[in-house]
C-alpha atoms as a PDB file:
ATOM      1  CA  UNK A   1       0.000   0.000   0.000  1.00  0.00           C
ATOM      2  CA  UNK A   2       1.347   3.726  -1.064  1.00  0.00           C
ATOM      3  CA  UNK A   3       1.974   5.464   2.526  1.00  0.00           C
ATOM      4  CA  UNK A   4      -0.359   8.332   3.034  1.00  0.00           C
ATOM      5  CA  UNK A   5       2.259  11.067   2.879  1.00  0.00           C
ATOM      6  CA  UNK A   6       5.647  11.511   1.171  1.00  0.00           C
ATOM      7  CA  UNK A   7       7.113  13.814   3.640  1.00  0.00           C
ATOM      8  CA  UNK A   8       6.827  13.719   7.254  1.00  0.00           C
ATOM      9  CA  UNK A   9       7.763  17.333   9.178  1.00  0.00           C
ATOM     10  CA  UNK A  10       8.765  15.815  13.080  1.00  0.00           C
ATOM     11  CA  UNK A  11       9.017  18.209  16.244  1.00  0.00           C
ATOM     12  CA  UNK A  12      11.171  17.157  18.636  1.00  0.00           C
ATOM     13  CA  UNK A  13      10.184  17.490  21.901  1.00  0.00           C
ATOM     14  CA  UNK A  14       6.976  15.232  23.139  1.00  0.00           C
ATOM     15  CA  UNK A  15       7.064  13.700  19.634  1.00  0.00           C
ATOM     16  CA  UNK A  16       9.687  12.244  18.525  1.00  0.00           C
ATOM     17  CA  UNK A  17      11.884  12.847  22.281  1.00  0.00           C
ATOM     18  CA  UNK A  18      10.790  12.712  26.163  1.00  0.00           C
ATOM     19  CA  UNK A  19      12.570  15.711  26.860  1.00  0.00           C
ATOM     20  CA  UNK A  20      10.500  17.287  30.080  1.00  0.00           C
ATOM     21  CA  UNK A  21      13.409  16.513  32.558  1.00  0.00           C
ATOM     22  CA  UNK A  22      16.364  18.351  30.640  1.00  0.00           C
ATOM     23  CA  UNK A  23      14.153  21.196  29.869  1.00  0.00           C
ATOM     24  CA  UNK A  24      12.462  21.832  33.346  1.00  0.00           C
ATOM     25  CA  UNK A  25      15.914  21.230  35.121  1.00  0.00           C
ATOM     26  CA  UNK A  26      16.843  24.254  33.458  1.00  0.00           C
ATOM     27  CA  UNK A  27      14.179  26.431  33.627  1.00  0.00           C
ATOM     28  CA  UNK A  28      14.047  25.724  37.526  1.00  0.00           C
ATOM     29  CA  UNK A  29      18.075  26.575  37.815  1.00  0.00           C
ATOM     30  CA  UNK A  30      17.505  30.221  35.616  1.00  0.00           C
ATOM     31  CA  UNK A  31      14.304  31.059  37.399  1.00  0.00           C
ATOM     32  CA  UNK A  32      16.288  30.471  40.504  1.00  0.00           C
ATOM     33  CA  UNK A  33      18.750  32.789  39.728  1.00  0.00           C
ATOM     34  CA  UNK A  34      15.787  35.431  40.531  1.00  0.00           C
ATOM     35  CA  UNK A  35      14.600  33.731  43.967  1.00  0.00           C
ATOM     36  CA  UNK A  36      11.616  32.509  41.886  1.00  0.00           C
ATOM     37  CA  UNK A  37      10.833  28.707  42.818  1.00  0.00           C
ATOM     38  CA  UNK A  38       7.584  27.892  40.691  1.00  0.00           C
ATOM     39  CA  UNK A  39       6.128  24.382  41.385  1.00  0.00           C
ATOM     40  CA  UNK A  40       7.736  22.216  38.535  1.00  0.00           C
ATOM     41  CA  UNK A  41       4.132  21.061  37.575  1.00  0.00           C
ATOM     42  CA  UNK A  42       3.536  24.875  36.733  1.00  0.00           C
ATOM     43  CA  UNK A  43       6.707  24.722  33.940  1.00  0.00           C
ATOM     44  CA  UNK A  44       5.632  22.636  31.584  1.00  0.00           C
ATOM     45  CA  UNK A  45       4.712  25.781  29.397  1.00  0.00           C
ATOM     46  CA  UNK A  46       7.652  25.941  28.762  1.00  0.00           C
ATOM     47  CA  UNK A  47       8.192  23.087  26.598  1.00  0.00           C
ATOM     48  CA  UNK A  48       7.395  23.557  23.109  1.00  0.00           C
ATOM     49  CA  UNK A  49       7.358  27.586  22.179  1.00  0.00           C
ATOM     50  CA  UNK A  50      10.636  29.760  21.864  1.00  0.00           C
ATOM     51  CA  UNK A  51      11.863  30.089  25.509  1.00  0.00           C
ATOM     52  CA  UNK A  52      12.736  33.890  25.810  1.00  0.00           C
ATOM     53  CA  UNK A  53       8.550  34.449  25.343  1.00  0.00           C
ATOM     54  CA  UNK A  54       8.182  32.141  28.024  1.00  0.00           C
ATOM     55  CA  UNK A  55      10.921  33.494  30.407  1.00  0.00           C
ATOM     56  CA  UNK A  56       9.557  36.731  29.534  1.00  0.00           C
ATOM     57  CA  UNK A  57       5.865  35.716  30.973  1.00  0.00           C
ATOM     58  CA  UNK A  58       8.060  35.991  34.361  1.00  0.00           C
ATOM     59  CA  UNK A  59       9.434  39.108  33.440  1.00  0.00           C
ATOM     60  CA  UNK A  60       7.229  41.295  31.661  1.00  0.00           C
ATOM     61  CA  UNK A  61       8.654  44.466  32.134  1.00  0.00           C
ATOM     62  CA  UNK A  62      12.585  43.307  32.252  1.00  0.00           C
ATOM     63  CA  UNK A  63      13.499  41.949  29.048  1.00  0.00           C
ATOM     64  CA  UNK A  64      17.239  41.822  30.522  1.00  0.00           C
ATOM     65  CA  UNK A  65      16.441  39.338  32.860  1.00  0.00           C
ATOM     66  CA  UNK A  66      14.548  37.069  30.148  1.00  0.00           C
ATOM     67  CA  UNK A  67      17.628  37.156  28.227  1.00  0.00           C
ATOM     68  CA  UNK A  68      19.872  36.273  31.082  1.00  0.00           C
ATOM     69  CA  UNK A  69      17.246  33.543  32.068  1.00  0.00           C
ATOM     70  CA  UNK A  70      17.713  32.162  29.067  1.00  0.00           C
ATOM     71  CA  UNK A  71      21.487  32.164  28.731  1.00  0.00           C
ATOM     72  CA  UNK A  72      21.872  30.579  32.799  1.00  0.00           C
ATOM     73  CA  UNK A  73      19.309  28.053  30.915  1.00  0.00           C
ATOM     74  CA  UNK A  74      21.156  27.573  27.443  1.00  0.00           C
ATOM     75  CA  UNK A  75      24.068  26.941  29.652  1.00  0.00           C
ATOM     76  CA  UNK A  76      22.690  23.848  31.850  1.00  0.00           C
ATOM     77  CA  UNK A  77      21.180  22.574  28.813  1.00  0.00           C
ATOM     78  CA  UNK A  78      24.181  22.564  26.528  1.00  0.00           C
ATOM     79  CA  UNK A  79      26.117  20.676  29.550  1.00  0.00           C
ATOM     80  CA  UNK A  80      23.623  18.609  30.587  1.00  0.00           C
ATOM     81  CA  UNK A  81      19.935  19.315  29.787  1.00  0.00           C
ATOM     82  CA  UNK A  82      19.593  17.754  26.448  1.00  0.00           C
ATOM     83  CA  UNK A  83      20.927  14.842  27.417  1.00  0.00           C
ATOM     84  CA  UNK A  84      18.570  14.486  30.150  1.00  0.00           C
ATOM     85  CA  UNK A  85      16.069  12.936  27.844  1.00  0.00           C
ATOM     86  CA  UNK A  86      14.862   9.777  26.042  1.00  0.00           C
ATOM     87  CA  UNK A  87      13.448   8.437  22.713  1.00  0.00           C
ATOM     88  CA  UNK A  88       9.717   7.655  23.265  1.00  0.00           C
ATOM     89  CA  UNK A  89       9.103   4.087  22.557  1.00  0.00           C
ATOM     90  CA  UNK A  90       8.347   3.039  18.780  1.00  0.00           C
ATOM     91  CA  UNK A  91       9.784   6.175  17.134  1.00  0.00           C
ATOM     92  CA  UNK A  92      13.377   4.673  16.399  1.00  0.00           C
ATOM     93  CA  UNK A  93      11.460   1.481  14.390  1.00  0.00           C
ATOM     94  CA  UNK A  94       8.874   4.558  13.125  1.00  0.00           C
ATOM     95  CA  UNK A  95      11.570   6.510  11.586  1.00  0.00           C
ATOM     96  CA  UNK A  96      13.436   3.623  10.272  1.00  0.00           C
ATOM     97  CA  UNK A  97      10.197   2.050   8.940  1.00  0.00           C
ATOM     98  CA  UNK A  98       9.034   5.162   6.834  1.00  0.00           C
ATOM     99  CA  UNK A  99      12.739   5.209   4.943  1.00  0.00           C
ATOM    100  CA  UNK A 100      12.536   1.916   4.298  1.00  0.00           C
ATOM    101  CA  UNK A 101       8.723   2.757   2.716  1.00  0.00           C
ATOM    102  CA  UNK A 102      10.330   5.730   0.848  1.00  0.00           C
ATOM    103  CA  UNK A 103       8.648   8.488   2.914  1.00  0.00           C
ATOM    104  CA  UNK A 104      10.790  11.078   3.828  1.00  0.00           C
ATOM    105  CA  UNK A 105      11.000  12.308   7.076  1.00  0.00           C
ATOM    106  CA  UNK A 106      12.238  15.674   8.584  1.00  0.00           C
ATOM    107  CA  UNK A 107      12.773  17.021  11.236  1.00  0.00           C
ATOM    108  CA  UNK A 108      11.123  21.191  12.233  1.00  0.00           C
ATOM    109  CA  UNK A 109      11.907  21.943  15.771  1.00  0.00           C
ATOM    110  CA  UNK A 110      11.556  25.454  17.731  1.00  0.00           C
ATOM    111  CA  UNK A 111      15.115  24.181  19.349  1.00  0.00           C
ATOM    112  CA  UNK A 112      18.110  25.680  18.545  1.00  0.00           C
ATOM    113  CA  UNK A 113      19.682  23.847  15.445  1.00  0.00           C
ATOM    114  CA  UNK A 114      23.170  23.094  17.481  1.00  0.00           C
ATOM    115  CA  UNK A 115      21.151  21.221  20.251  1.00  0.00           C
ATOM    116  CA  UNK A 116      18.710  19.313  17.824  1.00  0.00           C
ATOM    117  CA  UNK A 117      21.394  18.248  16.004  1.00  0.00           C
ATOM    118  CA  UNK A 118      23.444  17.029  18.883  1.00  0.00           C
ATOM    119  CA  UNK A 119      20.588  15.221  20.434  1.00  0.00           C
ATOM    120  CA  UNK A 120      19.705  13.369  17.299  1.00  0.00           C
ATOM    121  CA  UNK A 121      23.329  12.055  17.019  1.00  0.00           C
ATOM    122  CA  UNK A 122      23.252  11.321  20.576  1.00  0.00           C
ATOM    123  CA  UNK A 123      20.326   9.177  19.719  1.00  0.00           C
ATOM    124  CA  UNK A 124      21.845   7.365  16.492  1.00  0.00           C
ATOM    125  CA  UNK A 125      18.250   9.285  14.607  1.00  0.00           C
ATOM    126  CA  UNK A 126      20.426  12.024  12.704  1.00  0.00           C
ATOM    127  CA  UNK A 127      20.729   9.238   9.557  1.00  0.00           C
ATOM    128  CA  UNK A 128      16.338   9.403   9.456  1.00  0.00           C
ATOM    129  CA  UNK A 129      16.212  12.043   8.506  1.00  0.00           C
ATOM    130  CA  UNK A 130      16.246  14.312   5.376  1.00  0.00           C
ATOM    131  CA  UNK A 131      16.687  17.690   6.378  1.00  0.00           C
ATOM    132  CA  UNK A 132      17.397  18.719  10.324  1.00  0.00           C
ATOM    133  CA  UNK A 133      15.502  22.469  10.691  1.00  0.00           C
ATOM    134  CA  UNK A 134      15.968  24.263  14.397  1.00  0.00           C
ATOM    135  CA  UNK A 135      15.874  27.824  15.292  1.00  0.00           C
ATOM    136  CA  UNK A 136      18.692  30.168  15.560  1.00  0.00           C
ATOM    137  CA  UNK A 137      20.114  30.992  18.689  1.00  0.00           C
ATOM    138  CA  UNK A 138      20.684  34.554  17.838  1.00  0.00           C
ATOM    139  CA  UNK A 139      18.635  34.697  14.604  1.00  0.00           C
ATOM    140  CA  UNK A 140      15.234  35.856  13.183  1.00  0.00           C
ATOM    141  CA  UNK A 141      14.363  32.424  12.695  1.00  0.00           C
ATOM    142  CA  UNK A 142      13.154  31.305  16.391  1.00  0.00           C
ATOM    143  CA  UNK A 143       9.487  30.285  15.794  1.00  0.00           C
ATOM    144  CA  UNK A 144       7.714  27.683  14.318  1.00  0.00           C
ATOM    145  CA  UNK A 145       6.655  28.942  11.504  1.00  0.00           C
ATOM    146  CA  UNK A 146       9.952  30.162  10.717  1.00  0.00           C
ATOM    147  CA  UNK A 147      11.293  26.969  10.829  1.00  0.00           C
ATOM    148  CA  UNK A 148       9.006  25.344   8.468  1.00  0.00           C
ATOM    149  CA  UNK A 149       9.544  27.804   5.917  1.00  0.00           C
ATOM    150  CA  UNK A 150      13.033  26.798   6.274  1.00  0.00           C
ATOM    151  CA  UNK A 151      12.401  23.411   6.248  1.00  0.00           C
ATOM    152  CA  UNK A 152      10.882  23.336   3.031  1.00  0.00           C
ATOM    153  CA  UNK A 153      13.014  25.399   1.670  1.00  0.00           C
ATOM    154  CA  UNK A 154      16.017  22.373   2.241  1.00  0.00           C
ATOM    155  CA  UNK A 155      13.301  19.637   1.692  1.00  0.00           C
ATOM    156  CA  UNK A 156      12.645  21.091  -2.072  1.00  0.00           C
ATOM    157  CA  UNK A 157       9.453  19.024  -1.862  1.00  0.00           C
ATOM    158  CA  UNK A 158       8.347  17.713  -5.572  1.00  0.00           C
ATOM    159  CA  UNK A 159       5.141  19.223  -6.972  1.00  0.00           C
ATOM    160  CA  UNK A 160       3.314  15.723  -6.259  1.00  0.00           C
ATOM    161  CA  UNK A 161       4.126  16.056  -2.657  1.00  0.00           C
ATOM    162  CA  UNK A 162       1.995  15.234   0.024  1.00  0.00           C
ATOM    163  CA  UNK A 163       3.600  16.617   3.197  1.00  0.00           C
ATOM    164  CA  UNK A 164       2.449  16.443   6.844  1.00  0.00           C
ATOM    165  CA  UNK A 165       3.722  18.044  10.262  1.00  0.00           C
ATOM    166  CA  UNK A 166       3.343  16.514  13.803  1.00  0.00           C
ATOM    167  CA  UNK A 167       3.865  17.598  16.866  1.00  0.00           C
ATOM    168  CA  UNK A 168       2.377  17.847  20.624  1.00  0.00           C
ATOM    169  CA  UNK A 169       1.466  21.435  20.726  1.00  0.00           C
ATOM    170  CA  UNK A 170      -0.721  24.160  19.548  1.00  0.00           C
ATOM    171  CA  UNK A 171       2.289  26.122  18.021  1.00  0.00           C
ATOM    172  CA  UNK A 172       2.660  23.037  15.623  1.00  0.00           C
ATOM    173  CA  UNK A 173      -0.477  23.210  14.158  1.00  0.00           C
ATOM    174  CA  UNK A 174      -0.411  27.100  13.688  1.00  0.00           C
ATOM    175  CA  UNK A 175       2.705  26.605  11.854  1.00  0.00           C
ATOM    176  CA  UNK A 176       1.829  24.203   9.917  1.00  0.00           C
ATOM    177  CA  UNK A 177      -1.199  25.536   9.028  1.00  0.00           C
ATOM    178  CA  UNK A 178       0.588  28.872   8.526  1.00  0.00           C
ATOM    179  CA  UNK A 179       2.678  27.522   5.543  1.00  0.00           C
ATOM    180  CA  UNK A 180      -0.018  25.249   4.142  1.00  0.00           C
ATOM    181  CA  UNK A 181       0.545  22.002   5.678  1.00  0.00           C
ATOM    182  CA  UNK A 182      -2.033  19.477   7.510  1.00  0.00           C
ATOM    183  CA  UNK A 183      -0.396  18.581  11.049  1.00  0.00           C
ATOM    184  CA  UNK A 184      -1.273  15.543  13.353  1.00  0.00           C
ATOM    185  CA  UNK A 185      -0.946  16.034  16.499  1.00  0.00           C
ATOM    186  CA  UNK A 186      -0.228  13.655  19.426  1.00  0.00           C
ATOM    187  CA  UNK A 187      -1.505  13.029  22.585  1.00  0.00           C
ATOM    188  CA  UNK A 188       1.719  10.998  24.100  1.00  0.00           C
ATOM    189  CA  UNK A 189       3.852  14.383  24.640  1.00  0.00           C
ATOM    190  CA  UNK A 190       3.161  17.621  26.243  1.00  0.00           C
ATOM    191  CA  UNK A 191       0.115  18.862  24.841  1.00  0.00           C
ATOM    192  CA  UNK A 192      -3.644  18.286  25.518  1.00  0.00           C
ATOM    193  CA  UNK A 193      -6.494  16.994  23.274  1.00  0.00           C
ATOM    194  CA  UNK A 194      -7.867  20.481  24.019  1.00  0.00           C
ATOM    195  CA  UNK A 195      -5.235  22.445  23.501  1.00  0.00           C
ATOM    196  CA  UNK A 196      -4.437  20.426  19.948  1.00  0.00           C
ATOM    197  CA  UNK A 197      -8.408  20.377  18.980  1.00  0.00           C
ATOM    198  CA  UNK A 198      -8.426  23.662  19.539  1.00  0.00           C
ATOM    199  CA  UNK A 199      -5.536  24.741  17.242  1.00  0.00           C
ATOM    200  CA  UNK A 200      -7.289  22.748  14.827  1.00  0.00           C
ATOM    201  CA  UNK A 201      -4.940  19.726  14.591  1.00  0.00           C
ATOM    202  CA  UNK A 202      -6.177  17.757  11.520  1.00  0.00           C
ATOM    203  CA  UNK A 203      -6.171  14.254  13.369  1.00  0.00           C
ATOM    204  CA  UNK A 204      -4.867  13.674  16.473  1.00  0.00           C
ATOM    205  CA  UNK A 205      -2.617  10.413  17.596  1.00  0.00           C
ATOM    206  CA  UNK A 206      -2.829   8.733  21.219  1.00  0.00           C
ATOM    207  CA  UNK A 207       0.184   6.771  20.924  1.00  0.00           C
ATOM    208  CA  UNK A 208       3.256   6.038  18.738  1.00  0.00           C
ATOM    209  CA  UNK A 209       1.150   3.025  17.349  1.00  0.00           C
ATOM    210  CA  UNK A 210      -2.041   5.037  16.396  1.00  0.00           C
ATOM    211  CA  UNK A 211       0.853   7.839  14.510  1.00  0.00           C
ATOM    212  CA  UNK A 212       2.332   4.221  13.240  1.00  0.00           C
ATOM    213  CA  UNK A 213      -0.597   3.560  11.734  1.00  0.00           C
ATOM    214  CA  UNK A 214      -1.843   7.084  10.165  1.00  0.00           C
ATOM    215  CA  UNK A 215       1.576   7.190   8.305  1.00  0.00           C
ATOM    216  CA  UNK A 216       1.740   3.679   7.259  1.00  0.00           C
ATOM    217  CA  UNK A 217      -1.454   2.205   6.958  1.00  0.00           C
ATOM    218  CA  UNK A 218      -2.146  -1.480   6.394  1.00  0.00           C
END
């Protein structure tokens, strides 16, 4: 059977990684650094959009301290935060499963290129994919819709193409939708059915084996 799409856009975090420990470890050590001690429940906001808007929910009216926030934070992480993180069950044999079917998969994060790029080699998953897309650290390309554009822009998808995006949040679907893609969105990471229904999510995945069997059916 022909799989349903050609070209698979993957986010990163609570799709194709478990990344909630890294990435709360850090925010927890930068809010710190201001006497601010947030339940870690309360964080998981966090995860997902660009991280100086969601420092900057703490500090409104000091953009100085979002930026510093975020450079105690880009310091843990680089050291130790990203590897503080696993590969959600299924996804290896997922990603291996759709090259072997001749769909191409990508990856579109809202990371910072460096650190998606040195997780998926810490995870052997580099070689899955086609094109690697992140944010810059210091560029005007830190959003999600940003990064697709530049994601397609590598990916040079033919005219025939029938692309898809997934991801856990609602900033995956308005990206998506933003450049003209449909985008799945699933249920096993960060984000709620709510949250994704609301954004509009074109179908929506419980598990690895429900995405499993939307991209490869039969």
């Amino acid at each position: 059977m022909t799989p349903a799409f050609s070209d698979c856009f993957f986010d990163l975090d609570g799709t194709l990684t478990d990344s909630a420990p890294g990435i709360l470890n850090g925010v927890q050590l930068a809010l710190a650094h201001f006497g601010l001690h947030p339940p870690r429940e309360s964080l998981h906001f966090f995860i997902g959009p660009p991280l100086l808007e969601s420092f900057a929910r703490y500090f409104p009216d000091a953009p100085e301290k979002a930026r510093t926030a975020l450079r105690i934070y880009r310091e843990y992480y680089r050291e130790r935060g990203m590897f503080e993180n696993s590969v959600y069950p299924g996804i290896r044999e997922l990603l291996r499963d759709l090259r072997a079917a001749g769909v191409r998969a990508h990856l579109a994060t809202a990371k910072p290129e460096p650190f998606a790029l040195t997780i998926m080699e810490h995870f052997g998953l580099r070689e899955e994919v086609c094109v690697l897309a992140g944010a810059e650290l210091d560029g005007p390309r830190h959003d999600k819709t940003d990064v697709l554009c530049h994601a397609l822009r590598c990916a040079a998808l033919a005219p025939q193409a029938r692309p898809l995006m997934i991801g856990d949040r609602r900033h995956d679907v308005a990206g998506a939708h933003a450049v003209g893609l449909p985008c799945a969105g699933v249920l096993y990471g960060y984000g709620s059915r709510e949250e994704l229904e609301g954004a509009g999510a074109d179908s929506l995945c419980a598990t690895v084996a429900e995405l499993r069997g939307l991209l490869l059916p039969g």
